[in-house]
C-alpha atoms as a PDB file:
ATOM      1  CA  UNK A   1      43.131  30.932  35.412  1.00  0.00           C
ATOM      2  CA  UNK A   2      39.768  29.884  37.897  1.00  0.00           C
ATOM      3  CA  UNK A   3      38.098  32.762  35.972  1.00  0.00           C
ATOM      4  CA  UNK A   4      39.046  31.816  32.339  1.00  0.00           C
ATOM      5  CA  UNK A   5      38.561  28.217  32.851  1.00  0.00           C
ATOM      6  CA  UNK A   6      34.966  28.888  34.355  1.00  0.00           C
ATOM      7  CA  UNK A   7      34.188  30.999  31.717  1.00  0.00           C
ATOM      8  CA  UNK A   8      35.658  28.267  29.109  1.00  0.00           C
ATOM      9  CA  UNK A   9      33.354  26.061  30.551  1.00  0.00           C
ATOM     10  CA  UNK A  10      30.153  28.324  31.036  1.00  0.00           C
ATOM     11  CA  UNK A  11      30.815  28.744  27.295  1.00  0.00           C
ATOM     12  CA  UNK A  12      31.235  24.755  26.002  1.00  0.00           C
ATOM     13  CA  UNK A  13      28.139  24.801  28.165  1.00  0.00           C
ATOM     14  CA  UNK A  14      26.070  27.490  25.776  1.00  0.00           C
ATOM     15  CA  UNK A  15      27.236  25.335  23.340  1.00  0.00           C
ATOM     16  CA  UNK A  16      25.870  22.383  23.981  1.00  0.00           C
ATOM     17  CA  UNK A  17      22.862  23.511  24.864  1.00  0.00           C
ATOM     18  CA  UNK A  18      22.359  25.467  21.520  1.00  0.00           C
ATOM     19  CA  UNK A  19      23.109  22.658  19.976  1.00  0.00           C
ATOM     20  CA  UNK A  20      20.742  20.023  22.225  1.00  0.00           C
ATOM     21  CA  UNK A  21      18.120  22.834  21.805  1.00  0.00           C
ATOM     22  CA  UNK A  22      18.906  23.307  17.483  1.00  0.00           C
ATOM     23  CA  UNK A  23      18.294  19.524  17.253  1.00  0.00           C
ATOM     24  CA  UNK A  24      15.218  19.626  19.219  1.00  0.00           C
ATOM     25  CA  UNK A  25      13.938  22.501  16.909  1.00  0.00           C
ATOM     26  CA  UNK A  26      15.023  20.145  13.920  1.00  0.00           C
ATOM     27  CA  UNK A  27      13.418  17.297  15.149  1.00  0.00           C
ATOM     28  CA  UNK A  28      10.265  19.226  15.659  1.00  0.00           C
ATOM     29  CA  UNK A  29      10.376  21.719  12.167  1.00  0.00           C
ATOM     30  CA  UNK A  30      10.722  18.107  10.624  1.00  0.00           C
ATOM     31  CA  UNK A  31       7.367  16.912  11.958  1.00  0.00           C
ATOM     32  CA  UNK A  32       6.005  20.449  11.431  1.00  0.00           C
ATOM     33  CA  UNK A  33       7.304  20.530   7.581  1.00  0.00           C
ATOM     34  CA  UNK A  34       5.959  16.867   6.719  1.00  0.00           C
ATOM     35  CA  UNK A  35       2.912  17.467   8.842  1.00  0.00           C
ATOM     36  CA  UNK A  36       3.464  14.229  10.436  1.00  0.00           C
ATOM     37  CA  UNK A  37       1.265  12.829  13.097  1.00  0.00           C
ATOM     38  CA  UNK A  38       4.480  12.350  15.129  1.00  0.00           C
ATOM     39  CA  UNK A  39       8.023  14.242  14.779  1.00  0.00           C
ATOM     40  CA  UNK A  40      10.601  11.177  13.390  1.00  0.00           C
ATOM     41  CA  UNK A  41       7.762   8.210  12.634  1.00  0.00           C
ATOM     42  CA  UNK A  42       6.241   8.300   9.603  1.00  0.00           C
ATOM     43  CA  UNK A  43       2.944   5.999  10.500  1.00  0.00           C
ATOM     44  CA  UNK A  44       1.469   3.409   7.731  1.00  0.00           C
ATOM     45  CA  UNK A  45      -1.647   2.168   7.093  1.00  0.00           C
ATOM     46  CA  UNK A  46      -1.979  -1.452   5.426  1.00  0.00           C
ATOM     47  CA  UNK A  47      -3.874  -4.020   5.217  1.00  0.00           C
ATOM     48  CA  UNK A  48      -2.899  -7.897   5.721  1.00  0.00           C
ATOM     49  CA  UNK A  49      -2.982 -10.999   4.877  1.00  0.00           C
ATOM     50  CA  UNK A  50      -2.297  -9.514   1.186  1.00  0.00           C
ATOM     51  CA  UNK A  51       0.844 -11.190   0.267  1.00  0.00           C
ATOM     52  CA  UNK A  52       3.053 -10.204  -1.259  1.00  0.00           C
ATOM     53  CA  UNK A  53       2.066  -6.936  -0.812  1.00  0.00           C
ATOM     54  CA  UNK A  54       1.905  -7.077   2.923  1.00  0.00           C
ATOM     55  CA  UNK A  55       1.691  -9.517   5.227  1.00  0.00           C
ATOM     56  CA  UNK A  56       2.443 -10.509   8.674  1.00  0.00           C
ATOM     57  CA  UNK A  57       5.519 -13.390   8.013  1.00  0.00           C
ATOM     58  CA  UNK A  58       7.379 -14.497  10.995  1.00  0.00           C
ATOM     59  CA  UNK A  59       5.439 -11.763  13.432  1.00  0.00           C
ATOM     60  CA  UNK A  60       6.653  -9.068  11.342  1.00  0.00           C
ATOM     61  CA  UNK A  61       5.293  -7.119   8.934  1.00  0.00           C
ATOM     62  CA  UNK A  62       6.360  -7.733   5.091  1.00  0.00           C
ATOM     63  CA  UNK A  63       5.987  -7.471   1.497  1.00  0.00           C
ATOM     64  CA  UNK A  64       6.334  -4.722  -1.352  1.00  0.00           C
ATOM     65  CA  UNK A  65       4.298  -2.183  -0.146  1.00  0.00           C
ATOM     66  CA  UNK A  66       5.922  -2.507   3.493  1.00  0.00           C
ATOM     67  CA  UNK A  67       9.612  -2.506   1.620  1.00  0.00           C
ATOM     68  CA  UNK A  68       8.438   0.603  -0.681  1.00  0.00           C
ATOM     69  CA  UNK A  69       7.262   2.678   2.307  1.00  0.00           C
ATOM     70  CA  UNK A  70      10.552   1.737   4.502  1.00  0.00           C
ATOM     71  CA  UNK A  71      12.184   2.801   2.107  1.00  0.00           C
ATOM     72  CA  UNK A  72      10.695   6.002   1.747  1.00  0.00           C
ATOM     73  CA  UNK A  73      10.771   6.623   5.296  1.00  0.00           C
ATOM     74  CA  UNK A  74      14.388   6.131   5.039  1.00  0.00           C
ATOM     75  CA  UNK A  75      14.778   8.725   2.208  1.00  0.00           C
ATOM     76  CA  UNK A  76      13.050  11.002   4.486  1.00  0.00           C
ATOM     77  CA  UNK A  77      15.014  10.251   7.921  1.00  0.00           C
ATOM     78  CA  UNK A  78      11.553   9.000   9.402  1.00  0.00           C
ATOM     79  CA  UNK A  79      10.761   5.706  11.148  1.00  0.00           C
ATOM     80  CA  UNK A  80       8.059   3.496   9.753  1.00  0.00           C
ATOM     81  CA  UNK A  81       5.422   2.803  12.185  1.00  0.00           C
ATOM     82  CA  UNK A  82       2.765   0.448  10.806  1.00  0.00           C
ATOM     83  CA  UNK A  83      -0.497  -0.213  11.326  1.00  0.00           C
ATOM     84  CA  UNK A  84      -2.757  -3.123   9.733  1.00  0.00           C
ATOM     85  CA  UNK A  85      -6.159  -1.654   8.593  1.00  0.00           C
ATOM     86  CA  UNK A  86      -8.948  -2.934   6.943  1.00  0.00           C
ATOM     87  CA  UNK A  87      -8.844  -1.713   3.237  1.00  0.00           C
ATOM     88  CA  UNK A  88     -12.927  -0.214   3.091  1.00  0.00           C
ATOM     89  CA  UNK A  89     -11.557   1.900   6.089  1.00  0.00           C
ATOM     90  CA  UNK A  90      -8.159   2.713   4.615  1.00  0.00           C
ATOM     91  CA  UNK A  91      -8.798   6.054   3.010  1.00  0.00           C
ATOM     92  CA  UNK A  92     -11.229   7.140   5.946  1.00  0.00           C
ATOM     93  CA  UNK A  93      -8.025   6.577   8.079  1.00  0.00           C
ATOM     94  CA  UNK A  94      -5.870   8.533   6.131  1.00  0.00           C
ATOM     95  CA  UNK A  95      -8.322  11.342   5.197  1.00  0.00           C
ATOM     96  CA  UNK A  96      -8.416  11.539   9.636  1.00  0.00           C
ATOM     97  CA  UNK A  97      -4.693  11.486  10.430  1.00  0.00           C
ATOM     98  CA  UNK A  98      -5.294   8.096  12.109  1.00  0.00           C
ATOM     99  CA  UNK A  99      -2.098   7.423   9.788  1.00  0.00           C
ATOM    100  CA  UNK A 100       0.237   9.833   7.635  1.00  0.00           C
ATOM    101  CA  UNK A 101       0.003   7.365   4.496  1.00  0.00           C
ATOM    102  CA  UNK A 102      -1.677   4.603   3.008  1.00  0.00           C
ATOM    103  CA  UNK A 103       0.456   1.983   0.934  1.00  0.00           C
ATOM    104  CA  UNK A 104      -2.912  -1.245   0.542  1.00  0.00           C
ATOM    105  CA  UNK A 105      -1.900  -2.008  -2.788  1.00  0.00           C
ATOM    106  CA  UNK A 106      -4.580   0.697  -3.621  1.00  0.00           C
ATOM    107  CA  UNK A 107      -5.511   2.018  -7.276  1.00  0.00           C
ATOM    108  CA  UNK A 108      -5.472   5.535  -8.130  1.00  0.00           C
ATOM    109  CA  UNK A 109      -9.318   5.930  -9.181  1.00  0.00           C
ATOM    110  CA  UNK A 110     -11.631   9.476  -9.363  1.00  0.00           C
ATOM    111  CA  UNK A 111     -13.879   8.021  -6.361  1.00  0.00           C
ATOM    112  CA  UNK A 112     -10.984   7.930  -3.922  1.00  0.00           C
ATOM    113  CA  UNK A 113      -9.225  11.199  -5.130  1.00  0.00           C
ATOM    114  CA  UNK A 114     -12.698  13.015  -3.539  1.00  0.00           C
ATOM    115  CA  UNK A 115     -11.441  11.244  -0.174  1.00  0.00           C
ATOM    116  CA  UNK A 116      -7.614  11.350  -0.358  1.00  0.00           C
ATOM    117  CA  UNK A 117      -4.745  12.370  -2.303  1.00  0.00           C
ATOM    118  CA  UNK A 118      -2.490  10.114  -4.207  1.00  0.00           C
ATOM    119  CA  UNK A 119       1.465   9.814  -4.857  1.00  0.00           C
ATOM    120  CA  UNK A 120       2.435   9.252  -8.344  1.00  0.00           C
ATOM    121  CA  UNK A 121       1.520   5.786  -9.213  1.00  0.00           C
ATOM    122  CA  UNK A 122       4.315   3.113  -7.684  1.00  0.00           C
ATOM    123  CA  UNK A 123       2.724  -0.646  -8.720  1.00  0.00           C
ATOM    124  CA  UNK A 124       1.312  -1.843 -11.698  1.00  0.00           C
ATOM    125  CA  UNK A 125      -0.224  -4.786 -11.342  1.00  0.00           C
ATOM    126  CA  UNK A 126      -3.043  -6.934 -12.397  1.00  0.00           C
ATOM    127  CA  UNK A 127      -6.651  -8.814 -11.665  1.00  0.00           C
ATOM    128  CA  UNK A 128      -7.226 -12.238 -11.467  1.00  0.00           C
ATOM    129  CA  UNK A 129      -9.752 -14.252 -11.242  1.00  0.00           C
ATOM    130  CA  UNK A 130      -9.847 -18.211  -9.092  1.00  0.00           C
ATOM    131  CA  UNK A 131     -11.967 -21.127  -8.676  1.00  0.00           C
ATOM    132  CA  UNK A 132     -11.254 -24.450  -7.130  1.00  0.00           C
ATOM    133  CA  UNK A 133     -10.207 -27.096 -10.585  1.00  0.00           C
ATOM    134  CA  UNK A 134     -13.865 -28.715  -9.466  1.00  0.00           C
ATOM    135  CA  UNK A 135     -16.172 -25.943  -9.589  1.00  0.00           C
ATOM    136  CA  UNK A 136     -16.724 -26.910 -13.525  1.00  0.00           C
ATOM    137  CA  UNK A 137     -16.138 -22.920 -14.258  1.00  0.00           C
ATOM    138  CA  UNK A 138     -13.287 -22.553 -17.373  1.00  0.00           C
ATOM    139  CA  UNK A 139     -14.256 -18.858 -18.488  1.00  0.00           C
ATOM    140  CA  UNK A 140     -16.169 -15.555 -17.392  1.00  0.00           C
ATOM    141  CA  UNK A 141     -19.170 -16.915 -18.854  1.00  0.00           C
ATOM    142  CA  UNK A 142     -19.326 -19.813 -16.464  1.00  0.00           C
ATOM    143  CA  UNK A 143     -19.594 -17.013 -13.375  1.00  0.00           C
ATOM    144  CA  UNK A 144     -23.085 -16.412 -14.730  1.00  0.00           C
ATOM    145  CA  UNK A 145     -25.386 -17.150 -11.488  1.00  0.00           C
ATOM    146  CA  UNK A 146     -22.301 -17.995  -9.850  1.00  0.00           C
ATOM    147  CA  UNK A 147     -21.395 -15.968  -6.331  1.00  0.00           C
ATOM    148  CA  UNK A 148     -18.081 -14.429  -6.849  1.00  0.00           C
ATOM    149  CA  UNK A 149     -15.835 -13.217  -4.122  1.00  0.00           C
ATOM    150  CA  UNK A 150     -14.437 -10.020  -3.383  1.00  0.00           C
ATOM    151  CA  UNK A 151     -12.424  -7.930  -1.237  1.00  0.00           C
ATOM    152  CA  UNK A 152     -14.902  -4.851  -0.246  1.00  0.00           C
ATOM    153  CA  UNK A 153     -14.196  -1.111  -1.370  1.00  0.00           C
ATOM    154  CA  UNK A 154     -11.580  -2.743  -3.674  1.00  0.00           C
ATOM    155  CA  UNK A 155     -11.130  -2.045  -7.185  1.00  0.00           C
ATOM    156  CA  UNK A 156     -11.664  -5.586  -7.727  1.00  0.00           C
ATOM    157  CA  UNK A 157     -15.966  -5.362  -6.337  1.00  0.00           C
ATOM    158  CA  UNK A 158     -16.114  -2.329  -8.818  1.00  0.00           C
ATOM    159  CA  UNK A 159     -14.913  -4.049 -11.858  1.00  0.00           C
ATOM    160  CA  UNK A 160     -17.243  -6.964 -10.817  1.00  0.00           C
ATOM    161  CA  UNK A 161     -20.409  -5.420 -10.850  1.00  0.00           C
ATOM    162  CA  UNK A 162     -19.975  -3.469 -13.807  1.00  0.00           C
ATOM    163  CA  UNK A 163     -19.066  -6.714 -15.395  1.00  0.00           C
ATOM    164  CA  UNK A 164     -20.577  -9.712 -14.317  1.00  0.00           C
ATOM    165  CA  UNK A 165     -24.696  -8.484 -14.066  1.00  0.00           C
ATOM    166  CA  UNK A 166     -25.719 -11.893 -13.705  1.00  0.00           C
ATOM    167  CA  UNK A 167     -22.940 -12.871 -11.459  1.00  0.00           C
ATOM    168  CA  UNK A 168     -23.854 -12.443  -7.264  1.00  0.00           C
ATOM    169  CA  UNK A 169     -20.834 -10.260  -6.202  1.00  0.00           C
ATOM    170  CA  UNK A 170     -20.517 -11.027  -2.239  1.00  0.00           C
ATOM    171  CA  UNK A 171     -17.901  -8.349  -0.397  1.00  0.00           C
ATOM    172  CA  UNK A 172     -15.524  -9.732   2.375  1.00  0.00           C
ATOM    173  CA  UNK A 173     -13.404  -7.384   4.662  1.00  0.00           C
ATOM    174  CA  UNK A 174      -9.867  -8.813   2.983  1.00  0.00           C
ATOM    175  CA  UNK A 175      -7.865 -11.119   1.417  1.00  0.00           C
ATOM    176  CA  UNK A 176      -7.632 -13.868   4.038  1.00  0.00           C
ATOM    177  CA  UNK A 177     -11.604 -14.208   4.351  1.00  0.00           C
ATOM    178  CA  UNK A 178     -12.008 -14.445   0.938  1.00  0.00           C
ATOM    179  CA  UNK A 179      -9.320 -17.250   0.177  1.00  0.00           C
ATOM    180  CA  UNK A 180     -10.874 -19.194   3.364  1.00  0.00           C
ATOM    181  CA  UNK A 181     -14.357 -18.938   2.083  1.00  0.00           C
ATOM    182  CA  UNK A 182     -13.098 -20.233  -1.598  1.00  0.00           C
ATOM    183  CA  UNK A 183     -11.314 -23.184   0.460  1.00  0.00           C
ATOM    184  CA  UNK A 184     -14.301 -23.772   2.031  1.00  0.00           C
ATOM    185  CA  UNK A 185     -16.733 -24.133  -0.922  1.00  0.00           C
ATOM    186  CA  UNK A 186     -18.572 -20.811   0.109  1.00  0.00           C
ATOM    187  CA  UNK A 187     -18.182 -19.056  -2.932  1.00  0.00           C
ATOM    188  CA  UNK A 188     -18.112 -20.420  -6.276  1.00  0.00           C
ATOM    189  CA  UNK A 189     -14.684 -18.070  -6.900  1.00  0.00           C
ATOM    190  CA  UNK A 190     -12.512 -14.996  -5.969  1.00  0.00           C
ATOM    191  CA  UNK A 191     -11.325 -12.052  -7.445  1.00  0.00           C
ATOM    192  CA  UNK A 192      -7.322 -11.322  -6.071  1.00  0.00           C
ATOM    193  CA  UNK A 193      -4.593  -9.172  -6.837  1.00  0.00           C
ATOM    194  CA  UNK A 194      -2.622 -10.723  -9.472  1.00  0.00           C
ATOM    195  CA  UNK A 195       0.375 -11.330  -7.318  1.00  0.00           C
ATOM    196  CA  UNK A 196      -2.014 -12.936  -4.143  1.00  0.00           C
ATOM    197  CA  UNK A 197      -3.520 -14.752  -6.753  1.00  0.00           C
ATOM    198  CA  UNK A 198      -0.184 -16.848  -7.807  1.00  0.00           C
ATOM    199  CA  UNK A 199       1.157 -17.565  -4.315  1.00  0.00           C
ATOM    200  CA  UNK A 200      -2.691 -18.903  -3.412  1.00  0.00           C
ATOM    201  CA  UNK A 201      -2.686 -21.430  -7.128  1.00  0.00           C
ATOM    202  CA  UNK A 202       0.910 -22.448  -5.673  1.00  0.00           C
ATOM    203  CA  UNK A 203       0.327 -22.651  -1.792  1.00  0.00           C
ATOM    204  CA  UNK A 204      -3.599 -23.683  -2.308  1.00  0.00           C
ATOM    205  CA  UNK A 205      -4.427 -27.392  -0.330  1.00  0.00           C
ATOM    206  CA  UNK A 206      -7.742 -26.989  -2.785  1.00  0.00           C
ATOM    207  CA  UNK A 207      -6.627 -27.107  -6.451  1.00  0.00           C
ATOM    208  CA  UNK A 208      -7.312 -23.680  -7.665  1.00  0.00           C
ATOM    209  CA  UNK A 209      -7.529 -22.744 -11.017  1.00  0.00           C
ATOM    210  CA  UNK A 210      -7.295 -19.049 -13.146  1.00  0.00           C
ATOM    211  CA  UNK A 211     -10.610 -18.505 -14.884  1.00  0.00           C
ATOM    212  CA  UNK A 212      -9.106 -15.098 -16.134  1.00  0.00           C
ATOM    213  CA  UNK A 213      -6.361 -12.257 -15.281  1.00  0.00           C
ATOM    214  CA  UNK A 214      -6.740  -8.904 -16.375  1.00  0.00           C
ATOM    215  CA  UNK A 215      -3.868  -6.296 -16.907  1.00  0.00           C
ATOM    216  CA  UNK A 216      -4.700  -3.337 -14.555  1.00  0.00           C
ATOM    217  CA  UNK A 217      -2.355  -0.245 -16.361  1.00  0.00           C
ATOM    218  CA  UNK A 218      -4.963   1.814 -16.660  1.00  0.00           C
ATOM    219  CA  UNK A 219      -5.745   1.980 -12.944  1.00  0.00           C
ATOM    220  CA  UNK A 220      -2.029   1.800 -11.229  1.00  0.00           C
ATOM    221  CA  UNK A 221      -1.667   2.236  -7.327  1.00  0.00           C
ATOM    222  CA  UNK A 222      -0.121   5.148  -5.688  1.00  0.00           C
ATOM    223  CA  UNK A 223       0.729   5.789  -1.501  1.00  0.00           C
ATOM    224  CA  UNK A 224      -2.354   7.583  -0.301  1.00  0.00           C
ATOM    225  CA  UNK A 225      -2.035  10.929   1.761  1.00  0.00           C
ATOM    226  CA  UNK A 226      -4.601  13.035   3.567  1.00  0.00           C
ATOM    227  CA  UNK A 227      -5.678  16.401   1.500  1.00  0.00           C
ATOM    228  CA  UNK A 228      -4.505  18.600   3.912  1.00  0.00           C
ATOM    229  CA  UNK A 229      -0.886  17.803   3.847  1.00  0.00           C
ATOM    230  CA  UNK A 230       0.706  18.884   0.599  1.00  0.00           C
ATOM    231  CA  UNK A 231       4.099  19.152   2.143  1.00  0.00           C
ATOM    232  CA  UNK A 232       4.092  15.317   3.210  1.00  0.00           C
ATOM    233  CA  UNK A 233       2.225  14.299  -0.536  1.00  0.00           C
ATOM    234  CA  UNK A 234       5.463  16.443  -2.545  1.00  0.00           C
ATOM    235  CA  UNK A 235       8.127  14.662  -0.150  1.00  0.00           C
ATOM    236  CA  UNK A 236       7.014  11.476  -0.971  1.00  0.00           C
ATOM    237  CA  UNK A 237       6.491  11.899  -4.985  1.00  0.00           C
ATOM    238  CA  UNK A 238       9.802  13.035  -4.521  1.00  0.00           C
ATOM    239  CA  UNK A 239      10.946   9.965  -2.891  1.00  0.00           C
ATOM    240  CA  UNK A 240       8.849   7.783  -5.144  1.00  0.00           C
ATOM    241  CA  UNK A 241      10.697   9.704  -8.287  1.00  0.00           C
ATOM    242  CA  UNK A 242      14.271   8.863  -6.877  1.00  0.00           C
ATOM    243  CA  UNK A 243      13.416   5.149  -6.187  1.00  0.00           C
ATOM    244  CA  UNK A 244      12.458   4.566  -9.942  1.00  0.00           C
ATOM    245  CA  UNK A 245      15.535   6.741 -11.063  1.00  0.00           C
ATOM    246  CA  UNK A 246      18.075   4.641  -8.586  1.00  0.00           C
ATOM    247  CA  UNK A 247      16.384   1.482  -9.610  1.00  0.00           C
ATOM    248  CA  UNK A 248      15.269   0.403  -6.084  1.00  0.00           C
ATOM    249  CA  UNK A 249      11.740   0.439  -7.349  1.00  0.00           C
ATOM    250  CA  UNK A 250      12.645  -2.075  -9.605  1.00  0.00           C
ATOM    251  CA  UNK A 251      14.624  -4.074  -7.311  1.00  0.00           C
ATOM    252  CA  UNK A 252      11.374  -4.102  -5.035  1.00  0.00           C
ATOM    253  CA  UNK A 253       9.905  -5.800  -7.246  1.00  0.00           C
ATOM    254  CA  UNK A 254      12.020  -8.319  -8.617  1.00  0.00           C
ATOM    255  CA  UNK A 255      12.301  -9.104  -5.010  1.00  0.00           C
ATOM    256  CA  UNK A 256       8.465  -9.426  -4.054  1.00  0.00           C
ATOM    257  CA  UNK A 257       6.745  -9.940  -7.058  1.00  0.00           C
ATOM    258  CA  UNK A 258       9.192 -11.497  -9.225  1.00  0.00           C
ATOM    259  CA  UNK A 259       8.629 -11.008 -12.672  1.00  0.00           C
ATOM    260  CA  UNK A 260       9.290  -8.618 -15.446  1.00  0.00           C
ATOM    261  CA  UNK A 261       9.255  -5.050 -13.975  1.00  0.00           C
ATOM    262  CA  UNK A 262       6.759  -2.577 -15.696  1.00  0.00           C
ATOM    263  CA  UNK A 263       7.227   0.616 -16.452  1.00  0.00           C
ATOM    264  CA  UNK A 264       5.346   2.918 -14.239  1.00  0.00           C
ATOM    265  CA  UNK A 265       3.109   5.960 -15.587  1.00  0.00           C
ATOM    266  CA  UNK A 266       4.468   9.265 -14.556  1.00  0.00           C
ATOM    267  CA  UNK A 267       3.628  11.869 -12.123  1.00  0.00           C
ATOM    268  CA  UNK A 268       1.054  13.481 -14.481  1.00  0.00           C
ATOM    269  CA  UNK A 269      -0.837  10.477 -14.248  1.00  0.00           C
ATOM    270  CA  UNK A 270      -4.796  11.033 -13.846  1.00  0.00           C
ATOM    271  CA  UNK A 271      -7.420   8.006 -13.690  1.00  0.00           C
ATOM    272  CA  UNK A 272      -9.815   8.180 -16.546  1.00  0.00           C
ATOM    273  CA  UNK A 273     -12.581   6.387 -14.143  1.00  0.00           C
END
């Protein structure tokens, strides 16, 4: 009996240890597989003060893109760990493993696919345009020698200088800076992200108004993932693909953005500019 219930217990010993030892491996394939900076986090890179895309509300970190990427985490048995980055440095970061992915509300556009790989595309959304009800501006023809705000690197400070020549287009490092300097009378008006845009015309202690807002489908955003991980940018797609199908996509952003939800262009999406 000492000898079979020695054995017995060398044996539930094995055991355990195979099994301590197979969920290391797991633990450590998964990382591996994803080609994750770290086994079990998947780490995010966004930028803030960019409600309702992401935000810092209550000390923690909110907003669509921050509810999107949880949720892919989720899907892939990862924890999110994120980390607030300013958007001219957000593909650098990702193209250097500082992060695994990207999610700053960023459009899918031919310059940045030379720097980073994108999902497919995950928000539609839109471009707007504000001044304060006083500045005596009503249309894009009264930014004409006007100095118009933007975020820098963003699509937004592209679409500005091929459109408004005789406009001065003067770059700010994100959202927050540029809704303080159109509080403060520094510039004449700022270009936002359609969704920033309303909470600012709503939450504004300077009467803002919309000079113009302009539909962005052609250039939709997608999560942003480093070149050399093709195994992380297909597990995500994938998880993208079942969030639309499920309808969490769209309850994202009923939830954040609150209107109408748009249909999203598919995988085989490619930017024309």
């Amino acid at each position: 009996m000492g000898t079979l219930k020695m054995t017995s217990m060398r044996l539930f010993g094995l055991a355990i240890g195979a099994i301590l030892i197979g969920c290391a491996s797991q633990a450590s394939a998964q990382g591996s597989d994803l080609e994750l900076n770290s086994p079990g986090a998947l780490t995010v890179c966004v930028t803030d003060a960019n409600a309702p895309m992401s935000s810092v509300i209550d000390g923690k970190m909110q907003g669509y893109e921050v509810s999107f990427t949880t949720d892919i985490a989720r899907r892939l048995n990862l924890t999110p760990d994120y980390r607030i980055t300013v958007f001219e440095g957000i593909f650098a970061a990702v193209a250097n493993h500082v992060c695994d992915i990207s999610a700053g509300s960023h459009s899918i556009t031919l310059p940045r696919l030379k720097i980073v790989n994108f999902s497919s595309p995950h928000f539609v959304g839109s471009y707007t345009i504000l001044t304060s009800q006083d500045s005596g501006i009503k249309d894009e023809a009264g930014l004409a020698g006007k100095r118009l705000g933007v975020v820098a690197a963003s699509i937004q400070e592209t679409y500005a200088n091929e459109t408004y020549k005789s406009t001065q287009i003067v770059p700010f490092p994100d959202s927050a800076a540029l809704q303080i300097s159109l509080q403060s009378g520094q510039i004449d008006a700022a270009f936002f992200d359609g969704g920033l845009a309303a909470i600012y015309v709503k939450t504004s202690p300077r009467p803002l108004s919309v000079v113009v807002s302009i539909p962005n489908t052609d250039q939709p955003a997608g999560i942003g993932v480093a070149k050399d991980r093709p195994n992380l940018l297909a597990a995500v797609n994938k998880a993208v693909a079942d969030m639309i199908a499920d309808g969490t996509y769209g309850k994202i952003y009923q939830e954040w953005i609150g209107a109408d939800v748009p249909k999203l262009p598919g995988p085989d999406f490619v930017p024309a500019r």
